[in-house]
Protein backbone atom coordinates (compact mmCIF):
# COMPACT_ATOMS: atom_id res chain seq x y z
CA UNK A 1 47.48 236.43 89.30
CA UNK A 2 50.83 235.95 91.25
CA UNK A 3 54.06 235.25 89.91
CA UNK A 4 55.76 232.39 91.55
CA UNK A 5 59.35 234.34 91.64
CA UNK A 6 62.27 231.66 91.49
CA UNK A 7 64.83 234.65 91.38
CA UNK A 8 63.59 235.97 94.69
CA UNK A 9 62.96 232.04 96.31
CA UNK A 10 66.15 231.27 95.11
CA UNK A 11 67.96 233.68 97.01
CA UNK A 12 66.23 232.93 99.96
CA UNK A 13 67.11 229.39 99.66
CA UNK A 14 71.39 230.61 98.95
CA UNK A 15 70.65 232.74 102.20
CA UNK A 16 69.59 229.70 104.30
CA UNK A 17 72.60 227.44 102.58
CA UNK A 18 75.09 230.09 103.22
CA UNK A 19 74.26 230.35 106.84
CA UNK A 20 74.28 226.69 107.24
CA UNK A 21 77.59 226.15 105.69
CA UNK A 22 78.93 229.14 108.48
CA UNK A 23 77.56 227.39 110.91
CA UNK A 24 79.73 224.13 110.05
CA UNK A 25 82.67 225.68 109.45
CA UNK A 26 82.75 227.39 113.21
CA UNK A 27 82.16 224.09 114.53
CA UNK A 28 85.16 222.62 112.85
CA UNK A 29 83.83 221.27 109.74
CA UNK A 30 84.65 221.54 106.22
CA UNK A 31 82.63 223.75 103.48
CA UNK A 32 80.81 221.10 101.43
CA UNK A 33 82.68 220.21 97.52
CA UNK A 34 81.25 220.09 94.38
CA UNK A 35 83.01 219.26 91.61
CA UNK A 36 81.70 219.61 88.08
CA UNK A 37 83.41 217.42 84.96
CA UNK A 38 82.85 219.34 81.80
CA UNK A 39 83.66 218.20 78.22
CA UNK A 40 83.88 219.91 74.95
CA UNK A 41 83.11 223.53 74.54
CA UNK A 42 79.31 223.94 74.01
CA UNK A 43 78.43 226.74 74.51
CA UNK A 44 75.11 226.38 76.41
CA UNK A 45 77.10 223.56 78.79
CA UNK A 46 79.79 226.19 79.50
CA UNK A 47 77.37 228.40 81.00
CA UNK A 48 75.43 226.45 82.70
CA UNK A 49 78.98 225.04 84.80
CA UNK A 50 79.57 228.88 85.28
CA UNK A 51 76.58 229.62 86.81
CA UNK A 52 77.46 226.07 89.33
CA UNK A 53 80.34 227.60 90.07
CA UNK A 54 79.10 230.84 91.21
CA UNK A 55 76.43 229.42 93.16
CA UNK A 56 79.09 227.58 94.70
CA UNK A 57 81.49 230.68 95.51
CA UNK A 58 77.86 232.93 97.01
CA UNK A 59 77.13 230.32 99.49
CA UNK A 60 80.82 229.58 100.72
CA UNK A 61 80.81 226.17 99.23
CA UNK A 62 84.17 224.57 97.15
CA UNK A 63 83.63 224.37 93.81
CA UNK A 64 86.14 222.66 91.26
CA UNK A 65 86.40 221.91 87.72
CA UNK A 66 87.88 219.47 85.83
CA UNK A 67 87.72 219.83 81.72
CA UNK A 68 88.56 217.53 79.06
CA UNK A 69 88.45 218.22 75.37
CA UNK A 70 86.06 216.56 73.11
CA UNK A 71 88.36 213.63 72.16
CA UNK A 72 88.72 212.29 75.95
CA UNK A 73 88.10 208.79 75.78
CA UNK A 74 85.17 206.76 77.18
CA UNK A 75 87.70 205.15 79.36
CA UNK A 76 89.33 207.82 80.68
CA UNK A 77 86.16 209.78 81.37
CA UNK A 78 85.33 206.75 83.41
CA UNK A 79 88.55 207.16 85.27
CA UNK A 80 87.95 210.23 86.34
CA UNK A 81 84.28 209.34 87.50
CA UNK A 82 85.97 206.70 89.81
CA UNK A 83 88.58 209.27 91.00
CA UNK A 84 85.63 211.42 91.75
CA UNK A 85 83.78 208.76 93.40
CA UNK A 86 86.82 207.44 95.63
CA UNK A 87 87.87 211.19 96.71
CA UNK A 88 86.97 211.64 100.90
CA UNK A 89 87.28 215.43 100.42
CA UNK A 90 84.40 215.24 97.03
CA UNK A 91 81.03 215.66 98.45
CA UNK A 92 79.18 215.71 95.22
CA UNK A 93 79.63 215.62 91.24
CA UNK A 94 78.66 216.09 88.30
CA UNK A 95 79.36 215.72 84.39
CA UNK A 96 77.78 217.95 82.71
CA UNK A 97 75.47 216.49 79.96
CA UNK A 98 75.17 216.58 76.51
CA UNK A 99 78.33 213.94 76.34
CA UNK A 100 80.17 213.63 72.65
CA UNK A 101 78.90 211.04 70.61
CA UNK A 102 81.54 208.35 71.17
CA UNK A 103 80.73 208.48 75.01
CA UNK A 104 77.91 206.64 76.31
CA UNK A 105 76.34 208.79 78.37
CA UNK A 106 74.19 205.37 80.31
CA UNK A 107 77.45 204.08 81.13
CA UNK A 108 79.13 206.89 82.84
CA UNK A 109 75.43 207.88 84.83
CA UNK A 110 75.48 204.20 85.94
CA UNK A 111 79.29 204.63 87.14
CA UNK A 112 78.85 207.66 89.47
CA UNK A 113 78.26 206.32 93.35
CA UNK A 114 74.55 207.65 94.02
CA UNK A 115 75.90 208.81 97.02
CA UNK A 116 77.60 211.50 95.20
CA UNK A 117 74.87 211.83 92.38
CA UNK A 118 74.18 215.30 93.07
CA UNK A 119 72.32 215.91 89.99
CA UNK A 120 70.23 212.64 90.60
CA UNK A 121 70.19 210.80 87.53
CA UNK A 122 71.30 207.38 89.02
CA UNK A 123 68.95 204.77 88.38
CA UNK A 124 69.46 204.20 92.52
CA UNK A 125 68.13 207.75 93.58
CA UNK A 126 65.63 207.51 90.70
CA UNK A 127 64.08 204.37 92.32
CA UNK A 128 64.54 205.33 95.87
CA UNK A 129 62.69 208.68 94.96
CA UNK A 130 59.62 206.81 93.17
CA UNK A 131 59.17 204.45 96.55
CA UNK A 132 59.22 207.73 98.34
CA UNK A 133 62.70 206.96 100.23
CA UNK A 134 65.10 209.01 100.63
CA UNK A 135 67.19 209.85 97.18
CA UNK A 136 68.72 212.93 95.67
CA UNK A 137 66.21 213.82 93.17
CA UNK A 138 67.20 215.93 90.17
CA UNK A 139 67.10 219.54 89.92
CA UNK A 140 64.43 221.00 88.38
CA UNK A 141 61.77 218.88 89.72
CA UNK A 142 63.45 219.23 93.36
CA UNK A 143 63.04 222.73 91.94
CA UNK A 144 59.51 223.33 91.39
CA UNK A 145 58.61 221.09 94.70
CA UNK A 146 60.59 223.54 97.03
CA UNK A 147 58.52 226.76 94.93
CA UNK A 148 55.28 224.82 95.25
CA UNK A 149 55.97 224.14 98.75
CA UNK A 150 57.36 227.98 99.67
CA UNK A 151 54.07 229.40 98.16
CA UNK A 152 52.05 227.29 99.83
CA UNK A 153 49.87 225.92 96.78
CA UNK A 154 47.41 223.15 97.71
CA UNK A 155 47.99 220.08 96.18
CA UNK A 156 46.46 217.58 97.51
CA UNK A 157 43.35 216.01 95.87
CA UNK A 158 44.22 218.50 92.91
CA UNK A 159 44.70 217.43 88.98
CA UNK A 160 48.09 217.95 88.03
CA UNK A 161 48.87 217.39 83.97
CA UNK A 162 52.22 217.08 83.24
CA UNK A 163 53.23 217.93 79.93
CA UNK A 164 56.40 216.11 78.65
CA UNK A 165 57.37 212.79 79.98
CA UNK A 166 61.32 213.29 80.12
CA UNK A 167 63.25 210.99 82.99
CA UNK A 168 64.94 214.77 83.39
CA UNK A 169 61.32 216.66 84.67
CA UNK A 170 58.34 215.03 83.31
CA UNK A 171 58.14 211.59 84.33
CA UNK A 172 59.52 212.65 88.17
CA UNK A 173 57.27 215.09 88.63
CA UNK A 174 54.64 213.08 87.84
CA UNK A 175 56.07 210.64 90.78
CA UNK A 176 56.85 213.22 92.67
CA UNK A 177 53.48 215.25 93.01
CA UNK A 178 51.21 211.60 93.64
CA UNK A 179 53.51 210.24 96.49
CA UNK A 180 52.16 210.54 100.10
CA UNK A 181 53.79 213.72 101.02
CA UNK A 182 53.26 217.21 101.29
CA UNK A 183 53.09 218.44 98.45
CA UNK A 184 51.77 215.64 96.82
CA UNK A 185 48.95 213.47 96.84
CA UNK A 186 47.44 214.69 93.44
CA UNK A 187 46.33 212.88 90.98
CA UNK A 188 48.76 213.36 87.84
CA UNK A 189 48.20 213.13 84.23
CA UNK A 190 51.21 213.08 81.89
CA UNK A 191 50.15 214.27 78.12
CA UNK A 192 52.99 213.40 75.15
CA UNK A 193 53.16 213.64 71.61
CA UNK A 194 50.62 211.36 71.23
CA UNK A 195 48.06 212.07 73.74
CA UNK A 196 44.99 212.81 72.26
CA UNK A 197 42.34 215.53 73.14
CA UNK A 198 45.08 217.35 74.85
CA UNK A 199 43.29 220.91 75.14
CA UNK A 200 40.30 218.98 76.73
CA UNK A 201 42.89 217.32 79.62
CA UNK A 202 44.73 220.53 79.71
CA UNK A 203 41.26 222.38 80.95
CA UNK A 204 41.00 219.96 83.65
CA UNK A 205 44.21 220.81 85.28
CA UNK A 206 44.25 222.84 88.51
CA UNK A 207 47.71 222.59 88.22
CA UNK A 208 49.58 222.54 84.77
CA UNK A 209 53.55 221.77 84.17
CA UNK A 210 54.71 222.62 80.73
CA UNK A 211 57.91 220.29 80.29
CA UNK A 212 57.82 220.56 76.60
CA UNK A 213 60.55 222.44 75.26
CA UNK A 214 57.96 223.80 72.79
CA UNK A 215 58.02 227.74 72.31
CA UNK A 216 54.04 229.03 73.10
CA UNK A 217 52.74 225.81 72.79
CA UNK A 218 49.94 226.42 76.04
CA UNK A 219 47.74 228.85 74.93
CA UNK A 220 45.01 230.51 76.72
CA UNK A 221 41.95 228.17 75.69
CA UNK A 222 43.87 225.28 76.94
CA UNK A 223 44.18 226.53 80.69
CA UNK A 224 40.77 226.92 82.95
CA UNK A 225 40.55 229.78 85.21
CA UNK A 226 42.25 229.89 88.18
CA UNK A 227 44.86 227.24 87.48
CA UNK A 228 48.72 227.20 88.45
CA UNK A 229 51.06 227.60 85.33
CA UNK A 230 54.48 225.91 85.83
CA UNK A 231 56.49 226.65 82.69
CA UNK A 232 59.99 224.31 82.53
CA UNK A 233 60.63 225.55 79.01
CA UNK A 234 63.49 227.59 78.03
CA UNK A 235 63.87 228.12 74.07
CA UNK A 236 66.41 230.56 72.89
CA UNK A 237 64.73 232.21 70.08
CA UNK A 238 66.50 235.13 68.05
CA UNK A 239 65.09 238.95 69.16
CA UNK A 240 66.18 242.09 67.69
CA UNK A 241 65.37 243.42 71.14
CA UNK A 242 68.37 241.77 73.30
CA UNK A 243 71.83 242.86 72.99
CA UNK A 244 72.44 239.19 72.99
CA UNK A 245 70.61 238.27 69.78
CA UNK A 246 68.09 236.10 71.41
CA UNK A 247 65.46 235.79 74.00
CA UNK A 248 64.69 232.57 76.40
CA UNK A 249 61.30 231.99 75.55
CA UNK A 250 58.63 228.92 77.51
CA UNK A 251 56.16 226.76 76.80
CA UNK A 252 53.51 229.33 77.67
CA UNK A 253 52.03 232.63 76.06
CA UNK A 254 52.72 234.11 79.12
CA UNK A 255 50.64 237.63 78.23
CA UNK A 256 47.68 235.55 77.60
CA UNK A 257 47.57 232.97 80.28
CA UNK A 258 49.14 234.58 83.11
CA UNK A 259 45.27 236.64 82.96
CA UNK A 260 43.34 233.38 83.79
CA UNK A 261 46.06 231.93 86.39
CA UNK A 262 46.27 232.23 89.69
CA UNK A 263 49.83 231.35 89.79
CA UNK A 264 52.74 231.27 87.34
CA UNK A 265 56.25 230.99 86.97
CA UNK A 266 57.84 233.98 84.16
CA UNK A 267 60.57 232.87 81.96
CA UNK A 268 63.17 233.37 82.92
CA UNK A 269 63.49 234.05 86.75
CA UNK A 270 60.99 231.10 87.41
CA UNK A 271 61.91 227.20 86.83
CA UNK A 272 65.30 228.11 86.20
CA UNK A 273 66.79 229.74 89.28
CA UNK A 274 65.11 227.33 91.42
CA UNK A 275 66.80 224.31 89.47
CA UNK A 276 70.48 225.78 90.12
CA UNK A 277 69.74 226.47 93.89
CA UNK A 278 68.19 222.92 94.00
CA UNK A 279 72.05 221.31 92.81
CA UNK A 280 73.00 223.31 95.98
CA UNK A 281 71.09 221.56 98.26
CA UNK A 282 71.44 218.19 96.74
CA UNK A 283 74.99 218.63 97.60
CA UNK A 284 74.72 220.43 101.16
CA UNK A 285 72.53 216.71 101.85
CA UNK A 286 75.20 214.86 100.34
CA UNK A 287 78.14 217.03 102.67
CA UNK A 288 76.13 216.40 106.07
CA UNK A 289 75.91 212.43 105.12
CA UNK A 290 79.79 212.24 105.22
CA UNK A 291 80.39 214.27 108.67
């Protein structure tokens, strides 16, 4: 068994940014601007904008954020989205997602310019990415595709089963992994809540994606020897051993089926890392399409 390190591929990926974005900047360019729109004070939304932001600062990108409080209007949110997407000297946004209530969170994806759609959840990118054009696809599938690709794992001809069918990871990877590219070319099932005989499709998988959000739902007896284990989930469950209260827990019983794998990803340091570093790219791309 080998893990598939996202921590370590991660880095390696900030390295390569970093040195890129030097490279512009002694030939006269600008550092490429990202710009995340955060609303409200969740707590899990919060960090996840720190850790943009950081990212940001390591590889010598601009990073700024603009906050409302959970009252901002639909309409003004809008405004700002406009701003955003009117701004020469913005390479790339986001706002962060979940949205309050009162906001429709369709109306303000539809209003970002896919240009700038760094997090690639416009309808535009996600349609240009299942014809196999160029789009920016969304993190954490972009994610797993680089680690796939960096380790070198076959995938062509192979079974893939997807489990989840989210427009966030299940239902692009499932695009993603059949398209006529490298990696790719697999033949993908995607498995739901109501799929039935699930253990017997899971068996068949040389490569299984747990996009589930289910603590320890893949257990040993579902996984055949030999397979990759991607594991998407992260569930915060409480632990008496963690100074914070909790531990991020996946989809898999890692102790169990990381002995019949040949790959798999830990949580956390697997899916996760890669899915931050992947935003970086996505907005490098979207940086070298306005100079």
């Amino acid at each position: 068994m080998q893990l598939l390190d996202g921590k370590a591929t991660a880095r390696s990926i900030k390295d390569e940014i970093a040195d890129e974005v030097q490279l512009m900047k002694k030939g006269g360019l600008r550092e490429p601007h990202l710009v995340a729109v955060l609303v409200g004070h969740d707590g899990g939304s919060e960090s996840y904008v720190a850790y943009k932001i950081k990212d940001c600062e390591e590889v010598g990108f601009k990073s700024s954020l603009i906050r409302y409080e959970d009252d901002v209007t639909e309409e003004e949110l809008l405004k700002c989205v406009d701003r955003l997407n009117n701004d020469p000297e913005v390479d790339g946004f986001i706002v962060q997602l979940p949205l309050p209530k009162h906001i429709s969170e369709e109306k303000v994806t539809l209003a970002i310019d896919p240009s700038k759609d760094v997090d690639g959840f416009h309808p535009q990118n996600v349609g240009q990415m299942a014809m196999g054009l160029p789009a920016f696809v969304s993190a954490t599938p972009q994610g797993i595709m680089e680690l796939i690709k960096r380790y070198d794992i076959e995938t062509s001809g192979k079974h893939v089963v997807v489990l989840g069918r989210s427009n966030i990871v299940g239902r692009p990877m499932s695009i993603l992994l059949s398209l006529k590219n490298n990696p790719g070319n697999a033949t993908v099932t995607v498995c739901h809540s109501r799929t039935k005989n699930l253990k017997e499709i899971c068996l068949q998988a040389d490569i299984l994606i747990a996009a589930l959000g289910s603590p320890h739902f893949v257990t040993a007896d579902m996984v055949k020897d030999g397979a990759v284990v991607i594991d998407v989930g992260t569930t915060r469950l409480p632990s008496d051993k963690t100074k914070s209260g909790f531990k991020l827990t996946g989809d898999v019983v890692f102790d169990d089926v990381s002995a019949k794998c040949s790959y798999i990803t830990p949580v956390p340091g697997g899916v996760g890392p890669m899915t931050r570093a992947s935003l970086l790219i996505n907005t490098l791309k979207a940086a070298k399409s306005r100079m």
